[in-house]
Structure formats: C-alpha cells, structure tokens
N, C-alpha and C. Protein backbone atom coordinates (compact mmCIF):
# COMPACT_ATOMS: atom_id res chain seq x y z
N UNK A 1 0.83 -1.18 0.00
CA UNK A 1 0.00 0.00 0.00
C UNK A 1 0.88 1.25 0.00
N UNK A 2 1.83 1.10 1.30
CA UNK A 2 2.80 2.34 0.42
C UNK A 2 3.58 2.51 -0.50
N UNK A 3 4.33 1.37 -1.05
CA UNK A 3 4.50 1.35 -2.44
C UNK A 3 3.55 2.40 -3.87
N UNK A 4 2.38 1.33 -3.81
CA UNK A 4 1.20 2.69 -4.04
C UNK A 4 1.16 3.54 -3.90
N UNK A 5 1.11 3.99 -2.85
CA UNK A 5 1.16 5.66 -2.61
C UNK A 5 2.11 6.26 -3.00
N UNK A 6 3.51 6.00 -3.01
CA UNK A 6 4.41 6.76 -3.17
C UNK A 6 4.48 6.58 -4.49
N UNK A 7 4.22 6.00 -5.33
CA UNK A 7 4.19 5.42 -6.77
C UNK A 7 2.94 6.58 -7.57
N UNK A 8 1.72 6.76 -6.57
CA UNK A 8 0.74 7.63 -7.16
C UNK A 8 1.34 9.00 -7.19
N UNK A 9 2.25 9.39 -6.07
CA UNK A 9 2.47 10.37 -5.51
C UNK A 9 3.23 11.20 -6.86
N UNK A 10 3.97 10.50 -7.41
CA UNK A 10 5.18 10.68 -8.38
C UNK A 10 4.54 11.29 -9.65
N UNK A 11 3.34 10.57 -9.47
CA UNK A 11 1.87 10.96 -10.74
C UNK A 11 1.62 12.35 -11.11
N UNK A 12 2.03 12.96 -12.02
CA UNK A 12 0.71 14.41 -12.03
C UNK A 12 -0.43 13.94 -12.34
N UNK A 13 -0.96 13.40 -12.73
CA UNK A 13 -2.48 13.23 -13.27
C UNK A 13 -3.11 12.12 -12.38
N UNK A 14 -2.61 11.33 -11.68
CA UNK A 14 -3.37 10.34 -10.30
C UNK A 14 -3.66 11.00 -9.27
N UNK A 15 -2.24 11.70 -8.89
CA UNK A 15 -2.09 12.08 -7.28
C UNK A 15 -3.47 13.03 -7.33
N UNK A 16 -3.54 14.55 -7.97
CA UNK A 16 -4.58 14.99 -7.74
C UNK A 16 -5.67 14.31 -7.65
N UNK A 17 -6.16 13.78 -8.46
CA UNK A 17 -7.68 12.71 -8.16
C UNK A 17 -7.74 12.27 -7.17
N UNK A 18 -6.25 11.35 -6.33
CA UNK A 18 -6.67 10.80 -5.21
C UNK A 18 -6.97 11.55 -4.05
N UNK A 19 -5.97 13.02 -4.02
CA UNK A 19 -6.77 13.78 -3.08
C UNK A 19 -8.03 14.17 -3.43
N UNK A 20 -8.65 14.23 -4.52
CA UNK A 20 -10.12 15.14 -4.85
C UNK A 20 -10.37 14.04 -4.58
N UNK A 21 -10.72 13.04 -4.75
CA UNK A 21 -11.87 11.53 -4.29
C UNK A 21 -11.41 11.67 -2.75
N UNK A 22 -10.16 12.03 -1.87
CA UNK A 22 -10.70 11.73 -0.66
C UNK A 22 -10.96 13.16 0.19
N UNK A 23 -10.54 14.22 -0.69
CA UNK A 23 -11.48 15.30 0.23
C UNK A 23 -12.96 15.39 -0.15
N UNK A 24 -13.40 14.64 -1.00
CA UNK A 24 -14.85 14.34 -0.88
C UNK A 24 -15.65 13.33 -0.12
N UNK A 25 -14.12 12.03 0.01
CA UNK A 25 -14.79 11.11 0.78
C UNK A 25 -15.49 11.40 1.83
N UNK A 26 -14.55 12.55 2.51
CA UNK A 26 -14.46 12.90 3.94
C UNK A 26 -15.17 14.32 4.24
N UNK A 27 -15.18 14.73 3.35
CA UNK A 27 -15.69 16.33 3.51
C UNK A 27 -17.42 16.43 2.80
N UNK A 28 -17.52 15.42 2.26
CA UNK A 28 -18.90 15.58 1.35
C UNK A 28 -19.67 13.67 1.38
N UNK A 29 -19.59 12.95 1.55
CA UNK A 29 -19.83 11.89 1.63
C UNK A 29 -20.00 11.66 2.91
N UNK A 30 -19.45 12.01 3.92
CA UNK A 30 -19.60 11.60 5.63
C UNK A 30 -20.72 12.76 6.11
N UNK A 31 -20.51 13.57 5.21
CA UNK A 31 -21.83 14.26 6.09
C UNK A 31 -22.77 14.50 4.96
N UNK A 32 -23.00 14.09 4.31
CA UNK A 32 -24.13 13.69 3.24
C UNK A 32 -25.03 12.34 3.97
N UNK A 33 -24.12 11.35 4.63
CA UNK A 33 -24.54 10.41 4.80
C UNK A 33 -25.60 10.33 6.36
N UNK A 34 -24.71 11.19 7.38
CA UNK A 34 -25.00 11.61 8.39
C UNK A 34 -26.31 12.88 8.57
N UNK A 35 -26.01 13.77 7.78
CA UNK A 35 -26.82 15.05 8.27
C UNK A 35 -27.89 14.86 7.25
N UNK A 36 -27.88 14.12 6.24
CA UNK A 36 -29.54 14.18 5.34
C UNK A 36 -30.55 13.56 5.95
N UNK A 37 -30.29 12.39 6.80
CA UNK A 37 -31.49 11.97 7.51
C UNK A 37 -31.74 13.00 8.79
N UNK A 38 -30.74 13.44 9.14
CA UNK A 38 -31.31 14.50 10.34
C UNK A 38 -32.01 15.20 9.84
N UNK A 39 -31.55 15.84 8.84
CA UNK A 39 -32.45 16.90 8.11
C UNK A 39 -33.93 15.96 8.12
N UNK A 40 -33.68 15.51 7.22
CA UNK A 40 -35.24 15.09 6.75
C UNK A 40 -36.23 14.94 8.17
N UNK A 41 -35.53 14.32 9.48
CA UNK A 41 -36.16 13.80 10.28
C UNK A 41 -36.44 15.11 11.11
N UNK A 42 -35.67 16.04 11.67
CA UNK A 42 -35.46 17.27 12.47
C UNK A 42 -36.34 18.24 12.09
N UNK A 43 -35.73 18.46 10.64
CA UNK A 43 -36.05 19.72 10.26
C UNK A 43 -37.54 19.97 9.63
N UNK A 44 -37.82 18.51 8.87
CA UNK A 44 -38.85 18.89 7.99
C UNK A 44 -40.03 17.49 8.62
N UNK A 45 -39.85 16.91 9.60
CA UNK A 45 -40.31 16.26 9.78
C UNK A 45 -40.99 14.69 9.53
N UNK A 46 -40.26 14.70 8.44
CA UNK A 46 -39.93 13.44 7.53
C UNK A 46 -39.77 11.95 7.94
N UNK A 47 -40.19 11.03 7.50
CA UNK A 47 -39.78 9.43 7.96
C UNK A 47 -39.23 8.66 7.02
N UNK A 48 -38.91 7.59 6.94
CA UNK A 48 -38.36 6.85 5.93
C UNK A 48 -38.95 7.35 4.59
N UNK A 49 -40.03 7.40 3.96
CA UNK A 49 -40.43 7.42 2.63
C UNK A 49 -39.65 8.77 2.17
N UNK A 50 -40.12 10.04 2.96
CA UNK A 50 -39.21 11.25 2.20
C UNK A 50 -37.52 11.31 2.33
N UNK A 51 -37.27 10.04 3.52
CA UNK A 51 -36.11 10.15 3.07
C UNK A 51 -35.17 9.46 1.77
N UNK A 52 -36.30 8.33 1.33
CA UNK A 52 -36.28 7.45 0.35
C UNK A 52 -36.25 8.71 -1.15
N UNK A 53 -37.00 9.15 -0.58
CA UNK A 53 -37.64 10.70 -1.88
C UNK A 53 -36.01 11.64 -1.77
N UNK A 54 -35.68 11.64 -0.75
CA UNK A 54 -34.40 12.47 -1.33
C UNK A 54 -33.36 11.52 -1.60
N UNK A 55 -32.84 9.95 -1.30
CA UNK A 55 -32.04 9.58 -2.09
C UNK A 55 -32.28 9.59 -3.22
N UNK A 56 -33.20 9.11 -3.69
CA UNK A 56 -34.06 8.88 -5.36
C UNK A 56 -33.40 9.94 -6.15
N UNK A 57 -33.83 11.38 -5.07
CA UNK A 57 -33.52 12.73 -6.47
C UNK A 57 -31.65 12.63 -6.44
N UNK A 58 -31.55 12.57 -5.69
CA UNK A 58 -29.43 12.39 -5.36
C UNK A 58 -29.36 11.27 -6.98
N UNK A 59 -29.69 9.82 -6.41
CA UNK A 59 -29.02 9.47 -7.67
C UNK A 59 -29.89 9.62 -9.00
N UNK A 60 -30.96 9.97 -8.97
CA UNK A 60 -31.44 10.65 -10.58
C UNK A 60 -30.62 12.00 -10.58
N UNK A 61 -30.36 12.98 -9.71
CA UNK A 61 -29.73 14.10 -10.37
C UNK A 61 -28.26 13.04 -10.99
N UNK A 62 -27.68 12.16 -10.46
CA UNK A 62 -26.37 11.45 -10.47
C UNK A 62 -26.55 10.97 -12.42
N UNK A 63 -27.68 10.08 -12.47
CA UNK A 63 -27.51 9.64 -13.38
C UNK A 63 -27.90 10.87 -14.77
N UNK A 64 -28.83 11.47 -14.65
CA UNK A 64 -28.97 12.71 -15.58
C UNK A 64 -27.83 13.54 -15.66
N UNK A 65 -26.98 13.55 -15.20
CA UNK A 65 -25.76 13.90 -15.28
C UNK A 65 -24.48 13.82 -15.83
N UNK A 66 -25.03 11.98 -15.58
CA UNK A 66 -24.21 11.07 -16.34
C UNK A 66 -24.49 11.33 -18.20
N UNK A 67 -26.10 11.08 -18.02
CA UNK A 67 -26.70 11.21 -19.47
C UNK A 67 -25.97 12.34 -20.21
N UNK A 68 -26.61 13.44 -19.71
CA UNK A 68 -25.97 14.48 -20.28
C UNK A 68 -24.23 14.67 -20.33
N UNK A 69 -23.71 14.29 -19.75
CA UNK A 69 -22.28 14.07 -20.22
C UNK A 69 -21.66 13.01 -21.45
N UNK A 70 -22.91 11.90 -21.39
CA UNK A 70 -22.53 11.03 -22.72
C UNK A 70 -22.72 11.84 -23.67
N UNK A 71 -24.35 11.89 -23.75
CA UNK A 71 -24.89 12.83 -24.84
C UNK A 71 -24.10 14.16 -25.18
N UNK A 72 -23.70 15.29 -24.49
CA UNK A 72 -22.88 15.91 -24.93
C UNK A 72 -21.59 15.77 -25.34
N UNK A 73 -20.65 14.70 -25.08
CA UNK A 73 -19.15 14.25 -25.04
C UNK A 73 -18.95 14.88 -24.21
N UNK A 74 -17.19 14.45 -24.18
CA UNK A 74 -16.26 14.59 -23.07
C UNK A 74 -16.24 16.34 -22.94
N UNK A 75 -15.78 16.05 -21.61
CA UNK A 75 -15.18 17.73 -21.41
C UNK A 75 -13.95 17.88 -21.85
N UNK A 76 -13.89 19.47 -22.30
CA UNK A 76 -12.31 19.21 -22.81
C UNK A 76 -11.36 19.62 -21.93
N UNK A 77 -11.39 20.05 -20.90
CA UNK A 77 -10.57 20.01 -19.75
C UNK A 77 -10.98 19.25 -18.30
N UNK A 78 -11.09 18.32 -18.40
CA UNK A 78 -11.54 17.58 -16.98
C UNK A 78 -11.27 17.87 -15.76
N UNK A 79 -9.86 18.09 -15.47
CA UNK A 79 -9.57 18.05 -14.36
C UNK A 79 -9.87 19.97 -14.05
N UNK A 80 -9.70 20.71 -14.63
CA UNK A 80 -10.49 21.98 -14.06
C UNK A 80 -11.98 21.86 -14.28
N UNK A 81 -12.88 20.79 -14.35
CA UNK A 81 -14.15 20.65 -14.60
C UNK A 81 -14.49 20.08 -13.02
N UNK A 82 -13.45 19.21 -12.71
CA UNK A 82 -14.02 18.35 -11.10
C UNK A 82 -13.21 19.59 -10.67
N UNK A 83 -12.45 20.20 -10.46
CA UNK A 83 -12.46 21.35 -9.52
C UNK A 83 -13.05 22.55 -9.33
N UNK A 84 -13.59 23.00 -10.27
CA UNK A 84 -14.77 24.02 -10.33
C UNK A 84 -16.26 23.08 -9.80
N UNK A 85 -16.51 22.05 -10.30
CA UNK A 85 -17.67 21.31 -9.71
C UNK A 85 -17.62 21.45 -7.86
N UNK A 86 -16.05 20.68 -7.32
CA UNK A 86 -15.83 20.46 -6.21
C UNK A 86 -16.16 22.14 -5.35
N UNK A 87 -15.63 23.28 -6.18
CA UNK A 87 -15.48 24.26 -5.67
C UNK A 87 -17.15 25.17 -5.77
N UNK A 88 -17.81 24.90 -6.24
CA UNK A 88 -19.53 25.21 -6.60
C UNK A 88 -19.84 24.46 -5.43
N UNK A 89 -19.53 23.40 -5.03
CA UNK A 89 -20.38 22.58 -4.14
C UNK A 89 -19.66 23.04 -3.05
N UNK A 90 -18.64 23.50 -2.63
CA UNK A 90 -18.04 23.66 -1.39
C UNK A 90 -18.88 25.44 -0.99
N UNK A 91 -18.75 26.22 -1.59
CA UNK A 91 -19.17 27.35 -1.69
C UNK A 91 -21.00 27.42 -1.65
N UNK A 92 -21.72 26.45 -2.46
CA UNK A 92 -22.92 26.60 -2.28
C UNK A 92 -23.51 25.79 -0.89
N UNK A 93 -22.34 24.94 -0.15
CA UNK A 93 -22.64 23.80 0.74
C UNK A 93 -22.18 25.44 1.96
N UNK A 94 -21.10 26.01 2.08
CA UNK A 94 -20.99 27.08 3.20
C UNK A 94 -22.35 28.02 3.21
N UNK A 95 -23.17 28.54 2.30
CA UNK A 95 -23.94 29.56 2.01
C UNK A 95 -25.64 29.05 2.24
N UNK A 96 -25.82 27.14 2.09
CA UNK A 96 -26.70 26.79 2.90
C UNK A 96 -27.41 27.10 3.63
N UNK A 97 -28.49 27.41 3.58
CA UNK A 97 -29.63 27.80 4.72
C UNK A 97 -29.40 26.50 5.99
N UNK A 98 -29.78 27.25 6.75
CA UNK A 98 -30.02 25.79 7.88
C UNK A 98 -31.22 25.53 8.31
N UNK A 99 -31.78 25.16 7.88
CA UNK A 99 -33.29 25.58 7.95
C UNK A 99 -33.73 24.71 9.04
C-alpha cells in the first residue's frame, strides 16, 4: 500500500484525483450520509419514505448527469471541470440555509 502511494504520488495526473476523491470522501460523503437523515427527520419532519424521496432525487440528479455528459461528449478540460464542480459545491454547501 505504500508502495502505491508513493508510486501515485510521483503521478501528475493520479495524485490529484486521489486527493479530490478523498477530500470528498471525507468532507462531502460523511456528512451527506449523516446530516440528510437528520435533516429530513429534524427539520422537515420526515420518515423513511421522504427520506427514500431524497435519495431517489441524489441518484437521478447522479444519473442525468451522467446522461448528459454522454450525450454531450467529453469535457475538454476535466480536471479543471471536477475542480470548479468540487469548488460550486463547497461554496454553495458554506452559504446553505439551515433551515
């Protein structure tokens, strides 16, 4: 495993990804996983079904996403595409209502 690592490390085009996949693991995935059922349950008063109703829209926004990226082709700069994405979501995730 550290072999690996130090092997990715050497990478320009791995190493970044592996930090962007794990400052999302950790920064957007752990509390996606944690604070959406609070929400649903706390805030809006919600039980299993609406919380079923907001995974649903998560992976339909996921896969329409997908669509539209086949259907349009590739991006032509990727890696400033997941960092402007990462950086929209970090910025619209601070500015959050807390409702």
């Amino acid at each position: 495993m550290r072999d690996g690592l130090r092997e990715a490390q050497r990478s320009a085009s791995i190493w970044p990804l592996i930090v962007a996949n794990f400052a999302v693991g950790v920064l957007y995935i752990g509390a996606f996983i944690v604070v959406i059922p609070l929400l649903v349950r706390d805030a809006h008063a919600g039980g299993s079904a609406e919380l079923s109703l907001v995974n649903a829209c998560f992976w339909g926004g996921t896969i329409v996403a997908t669509i539209a990226q086949v259907r349009f082709g590739t991006v032509r700069r990727p890696g400033r595409a997941i960092i402007v994405a990462l950086a929209a979501g970090a910025v619209r995730g601070a500015w959050a209502p807390a409702w």
